[in-house]
C-alpha atoms as a PDB file:
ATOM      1  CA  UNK A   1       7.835  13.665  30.204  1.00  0.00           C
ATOM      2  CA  UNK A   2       4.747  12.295  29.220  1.00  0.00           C
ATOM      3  CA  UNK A   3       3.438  12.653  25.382  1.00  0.00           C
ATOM      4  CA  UNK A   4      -0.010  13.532  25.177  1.00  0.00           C
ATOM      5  CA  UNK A   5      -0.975  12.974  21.630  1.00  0.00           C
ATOM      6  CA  UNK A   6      -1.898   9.179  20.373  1.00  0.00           C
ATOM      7  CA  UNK A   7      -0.276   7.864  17.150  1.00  0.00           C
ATOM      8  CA  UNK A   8      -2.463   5.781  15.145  1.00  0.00           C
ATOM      9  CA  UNK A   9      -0.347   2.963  13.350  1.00  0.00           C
ATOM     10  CA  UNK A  10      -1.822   1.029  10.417  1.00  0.00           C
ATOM     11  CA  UNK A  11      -0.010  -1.831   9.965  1.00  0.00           C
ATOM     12  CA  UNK A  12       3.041  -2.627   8.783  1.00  0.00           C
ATOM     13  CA  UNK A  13       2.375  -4.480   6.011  1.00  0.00           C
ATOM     14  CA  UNK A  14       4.152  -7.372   7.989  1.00  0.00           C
ATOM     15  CA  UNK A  15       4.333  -7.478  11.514  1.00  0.00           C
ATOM     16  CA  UNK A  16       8.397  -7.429  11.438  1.00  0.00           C
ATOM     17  CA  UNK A  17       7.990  -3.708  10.388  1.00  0.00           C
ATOM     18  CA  UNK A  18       5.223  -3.006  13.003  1.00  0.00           C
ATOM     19  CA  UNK A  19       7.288  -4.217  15.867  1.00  0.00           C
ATOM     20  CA  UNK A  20      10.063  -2.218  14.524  1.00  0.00           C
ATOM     21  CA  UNK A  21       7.957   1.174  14.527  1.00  0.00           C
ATOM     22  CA  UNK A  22       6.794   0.674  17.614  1.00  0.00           C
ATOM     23  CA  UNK A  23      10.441  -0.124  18.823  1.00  0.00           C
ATOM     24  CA  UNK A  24      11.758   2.977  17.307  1.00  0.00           C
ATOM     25  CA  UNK A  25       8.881   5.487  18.450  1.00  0.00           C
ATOM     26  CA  UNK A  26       9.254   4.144  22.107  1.00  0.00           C
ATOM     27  CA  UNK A  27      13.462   4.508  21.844  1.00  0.00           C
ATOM     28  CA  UNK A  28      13.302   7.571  20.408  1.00  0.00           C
ATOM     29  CA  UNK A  29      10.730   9.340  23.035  1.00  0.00           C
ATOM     30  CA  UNK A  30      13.265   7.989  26.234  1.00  0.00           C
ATOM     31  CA  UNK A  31      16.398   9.511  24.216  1.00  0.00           C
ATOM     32  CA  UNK A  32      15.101  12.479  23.846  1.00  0.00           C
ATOM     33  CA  UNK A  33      13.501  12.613  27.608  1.00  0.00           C
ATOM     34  CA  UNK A  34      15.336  10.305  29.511  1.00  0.00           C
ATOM     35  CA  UNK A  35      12.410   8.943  30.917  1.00  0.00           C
ATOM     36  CA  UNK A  36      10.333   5.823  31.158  1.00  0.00           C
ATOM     37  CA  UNK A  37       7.414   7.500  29.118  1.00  0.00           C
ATOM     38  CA  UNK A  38       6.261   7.055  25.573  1.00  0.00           C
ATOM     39  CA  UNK A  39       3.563   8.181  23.314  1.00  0.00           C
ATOM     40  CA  UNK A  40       0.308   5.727  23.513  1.00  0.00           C
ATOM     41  CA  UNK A  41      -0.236   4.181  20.322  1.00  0.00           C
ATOM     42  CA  UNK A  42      -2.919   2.184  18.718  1.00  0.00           C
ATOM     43  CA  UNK A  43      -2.329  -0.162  16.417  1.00  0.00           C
ATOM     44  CA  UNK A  44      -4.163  -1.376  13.298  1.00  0.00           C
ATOM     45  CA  UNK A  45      -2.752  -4.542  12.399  1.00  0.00           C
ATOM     46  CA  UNK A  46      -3.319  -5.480   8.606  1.00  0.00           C
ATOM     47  CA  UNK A  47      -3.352  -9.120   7.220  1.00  0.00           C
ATOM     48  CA  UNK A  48       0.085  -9.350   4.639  1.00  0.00           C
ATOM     49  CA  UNK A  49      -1.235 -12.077   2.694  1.00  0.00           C
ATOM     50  CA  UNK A  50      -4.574 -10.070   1.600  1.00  0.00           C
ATOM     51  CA  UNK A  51      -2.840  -6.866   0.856  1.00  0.00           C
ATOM     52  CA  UNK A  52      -0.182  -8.768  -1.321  1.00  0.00           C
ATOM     53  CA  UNK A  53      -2.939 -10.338  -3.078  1.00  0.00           C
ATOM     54  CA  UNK A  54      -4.780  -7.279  -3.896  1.00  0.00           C
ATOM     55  CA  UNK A  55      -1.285  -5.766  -4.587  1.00  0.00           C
ATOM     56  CA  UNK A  56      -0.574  -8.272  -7.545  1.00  0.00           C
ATOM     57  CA  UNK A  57      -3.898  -8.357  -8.678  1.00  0.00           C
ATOM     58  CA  UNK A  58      -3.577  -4.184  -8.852  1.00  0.00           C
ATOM     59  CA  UNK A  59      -6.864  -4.057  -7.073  1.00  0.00           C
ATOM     60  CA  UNK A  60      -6.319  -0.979  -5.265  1.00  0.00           C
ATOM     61  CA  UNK A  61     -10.339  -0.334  -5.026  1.00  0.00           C
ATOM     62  CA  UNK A  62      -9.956  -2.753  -1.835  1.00  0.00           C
ATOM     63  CA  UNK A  63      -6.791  -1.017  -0.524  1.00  0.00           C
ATOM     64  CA  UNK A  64      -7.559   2.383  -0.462  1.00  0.00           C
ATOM     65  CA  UNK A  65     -10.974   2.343   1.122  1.00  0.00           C
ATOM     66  CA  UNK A  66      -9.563  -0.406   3.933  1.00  0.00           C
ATOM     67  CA  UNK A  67      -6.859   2.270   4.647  1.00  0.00           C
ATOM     68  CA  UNK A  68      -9.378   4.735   5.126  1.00  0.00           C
ATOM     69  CA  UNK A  69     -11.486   2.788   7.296  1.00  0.00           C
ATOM     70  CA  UNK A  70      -8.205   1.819   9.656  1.00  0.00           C
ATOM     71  CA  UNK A  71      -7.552   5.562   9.756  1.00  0.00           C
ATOM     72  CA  UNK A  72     -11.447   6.620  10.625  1.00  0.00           C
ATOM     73  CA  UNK A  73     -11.192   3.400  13.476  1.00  0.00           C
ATOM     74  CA  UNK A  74      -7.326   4.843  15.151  1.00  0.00           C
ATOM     75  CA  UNK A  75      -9.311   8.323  15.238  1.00  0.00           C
ATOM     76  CA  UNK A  76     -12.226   6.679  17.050  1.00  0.00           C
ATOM     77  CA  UNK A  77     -10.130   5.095  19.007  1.00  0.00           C
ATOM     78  CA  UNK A  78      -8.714   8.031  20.198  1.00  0.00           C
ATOM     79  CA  UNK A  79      -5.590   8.778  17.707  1.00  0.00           C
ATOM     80  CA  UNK A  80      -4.826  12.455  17.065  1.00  0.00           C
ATOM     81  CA  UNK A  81      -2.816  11.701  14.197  1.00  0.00           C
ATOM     82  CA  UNK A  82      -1.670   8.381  11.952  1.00  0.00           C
ATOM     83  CA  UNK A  83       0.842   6.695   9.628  1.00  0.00           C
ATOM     84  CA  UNK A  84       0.692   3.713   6.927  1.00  0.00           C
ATOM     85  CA  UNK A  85       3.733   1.937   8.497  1.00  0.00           C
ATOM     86  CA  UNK A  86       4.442   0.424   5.067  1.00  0.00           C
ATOM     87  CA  UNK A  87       6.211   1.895   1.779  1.00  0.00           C
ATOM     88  CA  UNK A  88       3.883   0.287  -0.885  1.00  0.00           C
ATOM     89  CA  UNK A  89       0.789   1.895   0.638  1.00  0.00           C
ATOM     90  CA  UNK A  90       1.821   4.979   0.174  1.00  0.00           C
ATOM     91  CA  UNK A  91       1.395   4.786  -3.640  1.00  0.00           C
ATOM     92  CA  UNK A  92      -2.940   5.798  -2.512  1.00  0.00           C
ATOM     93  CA  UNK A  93      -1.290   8.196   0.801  1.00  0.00           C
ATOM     94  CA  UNK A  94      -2.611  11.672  -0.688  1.00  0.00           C
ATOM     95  CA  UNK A  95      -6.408   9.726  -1.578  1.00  0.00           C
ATOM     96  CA  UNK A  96      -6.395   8.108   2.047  1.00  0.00           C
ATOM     97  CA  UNK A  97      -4.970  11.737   3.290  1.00  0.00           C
ATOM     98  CA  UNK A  98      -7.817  13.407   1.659  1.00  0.00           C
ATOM     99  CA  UNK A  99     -10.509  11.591   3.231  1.00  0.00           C
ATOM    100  CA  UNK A 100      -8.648  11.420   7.009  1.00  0.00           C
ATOM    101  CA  UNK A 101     -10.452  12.644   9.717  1.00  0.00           C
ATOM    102  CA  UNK A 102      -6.811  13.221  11.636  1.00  0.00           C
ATOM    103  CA  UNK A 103      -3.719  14.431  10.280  1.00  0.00           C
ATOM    104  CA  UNK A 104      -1.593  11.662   8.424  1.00  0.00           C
ATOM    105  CA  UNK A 105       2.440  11.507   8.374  1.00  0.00           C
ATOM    106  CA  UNK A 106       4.064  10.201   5.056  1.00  0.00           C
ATOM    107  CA  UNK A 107       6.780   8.251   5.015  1.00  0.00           C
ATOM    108  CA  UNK A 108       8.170   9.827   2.034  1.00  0.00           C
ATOM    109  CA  UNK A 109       7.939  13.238   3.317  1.00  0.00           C
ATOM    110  CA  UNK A 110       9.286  12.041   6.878  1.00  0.00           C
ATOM    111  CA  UNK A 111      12.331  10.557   4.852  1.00  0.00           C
ATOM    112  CA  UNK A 112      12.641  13.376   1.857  1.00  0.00           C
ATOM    113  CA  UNK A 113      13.500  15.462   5.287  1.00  0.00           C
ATOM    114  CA  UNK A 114      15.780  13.141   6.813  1.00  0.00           C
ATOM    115  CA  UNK A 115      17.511  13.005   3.865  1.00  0.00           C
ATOM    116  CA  UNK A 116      17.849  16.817   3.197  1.00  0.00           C
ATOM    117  CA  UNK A 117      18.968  17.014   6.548  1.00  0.00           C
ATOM    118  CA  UNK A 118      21.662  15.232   5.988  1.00  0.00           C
ATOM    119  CA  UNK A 119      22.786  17.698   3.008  1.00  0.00           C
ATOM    120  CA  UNK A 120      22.593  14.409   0.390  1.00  0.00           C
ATOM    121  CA  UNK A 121      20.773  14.702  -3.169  1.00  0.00           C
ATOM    122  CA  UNK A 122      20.997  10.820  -4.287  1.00  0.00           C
ATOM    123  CA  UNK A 123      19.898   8.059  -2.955  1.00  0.00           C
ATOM    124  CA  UNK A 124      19.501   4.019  -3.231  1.00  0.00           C
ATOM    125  CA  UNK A 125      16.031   2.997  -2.871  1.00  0.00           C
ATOM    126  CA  UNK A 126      15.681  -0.657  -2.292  1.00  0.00           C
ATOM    127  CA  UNK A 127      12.487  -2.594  -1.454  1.00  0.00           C
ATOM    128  CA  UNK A 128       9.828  -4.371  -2.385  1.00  0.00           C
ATOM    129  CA  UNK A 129       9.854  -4.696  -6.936  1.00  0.00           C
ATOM    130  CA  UNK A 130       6.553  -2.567  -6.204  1.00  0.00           C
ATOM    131  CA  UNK A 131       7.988   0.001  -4.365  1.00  0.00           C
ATOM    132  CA  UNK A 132      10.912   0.490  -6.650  1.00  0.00           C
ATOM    133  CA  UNK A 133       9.403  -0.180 -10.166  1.00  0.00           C
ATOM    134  CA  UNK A 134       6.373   2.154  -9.760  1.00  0.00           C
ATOM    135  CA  UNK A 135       7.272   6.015  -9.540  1.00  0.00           C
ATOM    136  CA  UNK A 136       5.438   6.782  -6.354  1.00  0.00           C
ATOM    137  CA  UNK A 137       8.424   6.759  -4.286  1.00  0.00           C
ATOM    138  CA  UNK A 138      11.036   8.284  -6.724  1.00  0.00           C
ATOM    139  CA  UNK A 139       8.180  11.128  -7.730  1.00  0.00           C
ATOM    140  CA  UNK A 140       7.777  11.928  -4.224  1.00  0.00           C
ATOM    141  CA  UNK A 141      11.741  12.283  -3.072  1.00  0.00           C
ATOM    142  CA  UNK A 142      12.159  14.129  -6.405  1.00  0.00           C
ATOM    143  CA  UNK A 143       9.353  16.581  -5.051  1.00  0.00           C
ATOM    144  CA  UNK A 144      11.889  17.474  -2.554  1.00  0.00           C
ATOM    145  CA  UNK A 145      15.001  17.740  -4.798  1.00  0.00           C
ATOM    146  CA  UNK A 146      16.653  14.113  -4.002  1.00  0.00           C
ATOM    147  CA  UNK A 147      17.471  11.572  -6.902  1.00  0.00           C
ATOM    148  CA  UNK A 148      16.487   8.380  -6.192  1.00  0.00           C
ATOM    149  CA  UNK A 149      18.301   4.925  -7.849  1.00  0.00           C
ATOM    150  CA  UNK A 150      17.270   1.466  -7.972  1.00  0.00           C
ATOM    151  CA  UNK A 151      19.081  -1.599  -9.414  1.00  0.00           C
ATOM    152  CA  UNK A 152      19.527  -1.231 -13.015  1.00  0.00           C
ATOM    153  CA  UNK A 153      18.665  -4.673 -13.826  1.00  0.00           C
ATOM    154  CA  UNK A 154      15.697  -6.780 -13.640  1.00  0.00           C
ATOM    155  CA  UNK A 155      17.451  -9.428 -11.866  1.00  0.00           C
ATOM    156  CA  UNK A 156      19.059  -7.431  -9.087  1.00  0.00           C
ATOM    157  CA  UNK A 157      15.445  -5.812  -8.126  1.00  0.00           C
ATOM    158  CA  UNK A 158      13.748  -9.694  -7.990  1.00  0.00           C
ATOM    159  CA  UNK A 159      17.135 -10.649  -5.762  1.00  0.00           C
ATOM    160  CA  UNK A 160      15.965  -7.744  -3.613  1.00  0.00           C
ATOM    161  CA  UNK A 161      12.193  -8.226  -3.785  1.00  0.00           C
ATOM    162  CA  UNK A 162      12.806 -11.590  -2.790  1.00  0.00           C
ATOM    163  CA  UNK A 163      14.773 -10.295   0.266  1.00  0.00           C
ATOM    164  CA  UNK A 164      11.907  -8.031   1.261  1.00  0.00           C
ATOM    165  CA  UNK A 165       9.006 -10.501   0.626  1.00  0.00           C
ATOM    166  CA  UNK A 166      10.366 -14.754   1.777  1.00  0.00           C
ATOM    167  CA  UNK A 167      13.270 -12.626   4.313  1.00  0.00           C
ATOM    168  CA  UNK A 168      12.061  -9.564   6.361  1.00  0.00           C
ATOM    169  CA  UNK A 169       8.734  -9.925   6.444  1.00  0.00           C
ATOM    170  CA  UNK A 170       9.487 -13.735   7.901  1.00  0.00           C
ATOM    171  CA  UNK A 171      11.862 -12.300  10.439  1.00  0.00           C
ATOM    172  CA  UNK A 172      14.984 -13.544   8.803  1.00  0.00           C
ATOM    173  CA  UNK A 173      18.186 -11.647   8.802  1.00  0.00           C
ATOM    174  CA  UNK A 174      20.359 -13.378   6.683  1.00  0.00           C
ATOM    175  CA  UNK A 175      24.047 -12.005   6.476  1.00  0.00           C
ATOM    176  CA  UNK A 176      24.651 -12.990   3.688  1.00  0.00           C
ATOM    177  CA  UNK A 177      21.173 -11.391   2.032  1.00  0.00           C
ATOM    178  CA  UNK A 178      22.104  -7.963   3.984  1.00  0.00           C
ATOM    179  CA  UNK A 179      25.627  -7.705   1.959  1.00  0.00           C
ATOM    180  CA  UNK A 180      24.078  -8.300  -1.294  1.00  0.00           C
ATOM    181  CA  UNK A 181      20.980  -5.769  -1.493  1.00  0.00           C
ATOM    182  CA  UNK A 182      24.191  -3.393  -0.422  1.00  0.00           C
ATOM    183  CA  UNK A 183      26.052  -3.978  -3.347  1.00  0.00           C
ATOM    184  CA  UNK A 184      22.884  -3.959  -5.944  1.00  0.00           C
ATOM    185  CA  UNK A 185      22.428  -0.142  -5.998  1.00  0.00           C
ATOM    186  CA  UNK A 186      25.731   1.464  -7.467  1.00  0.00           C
END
């Protein structure tokens, strides 16, 4: 079966998380068509190292209006609807939503439902400090009735920043790493 709308991808933030969108989307299409067809997608691949600087200098007048450019280019490009493969950008989503000329798919929505579908009400969010120390993500699951916990302490959230940041965005699977950020969130 042949899918005839285009995602538009912006980034991941690192290119470990774009390859493993693109991985997914394409697995997921043959299992539920058992065929050799997949959705076209265009990807917008964003440089880490500029977004992480305009991260920690808070300068989100840079971010939000180079989101909303990538989003106007995957629609030009022929996208009929998008996603910001990445968990920190979502903390602009609903001003880069507004200003979309395609429909947009949040992350946090896509896993609030996943998560209500499986009948749970509390989760462990781990991730990037940013991601778990602003209320952008917990806000947005708590829209949809689900609790969301991060490590208590300070040092357990740099252990798994540092995991996100010098590990998976390298490539790096460390065992060792993958037990740990496990045990961090009660």
């Amino acid at each position: 079966m042949i899918f005839h709308k285009r995602i538009g991808i912006l980034g991941g933030v690192s290119p470990e998380s774009t390859i493993r969108y693109y991985q997914h989307i394409v697995r997921k299409h043959r299992d539920l068509f058992g065929d050799l067809s997949y959705p076209e997608m265009i990807i917008y691949s964003v440089s880490l190292q500029r977004f992480q600087d305009w991260i920690a200098e808070d300068n989100w007048s840079k971010i939000t209006p180079g989101l909303i450019d990538g989003v106007r280019s995957r629609h030009a490009a022929g996208a009929d609807f998008a996603l910001l493969a990445a968990n920190v950008l979502h903390f602009v989503f609903n001003e880069v939503r507004e200003k979309s000329p395609i429909p947009l798919i949040s992350i946090i929505e896509a896993t609030a439902a996943s998560i209500r579908k499986e009948g749970v009400h509390k989760v462990g969010l781990l991730g990037t400090r940013f991601t778990m120390e602003r209320p952008f993500y917990i806000d947005g699951l708590a829209r949809h009735g689900i609790e969301a916990i991060t490590p208590a302490n300070r040092s357990d959230r740099d252990y798994v920043h540092h995991v996100a940041e010098e590990e998976l965005t390298r490539g790096l699977i460390n065992a060792e790493s993958d037990v740990l950020t496990t045990q961090v969130c009660p």
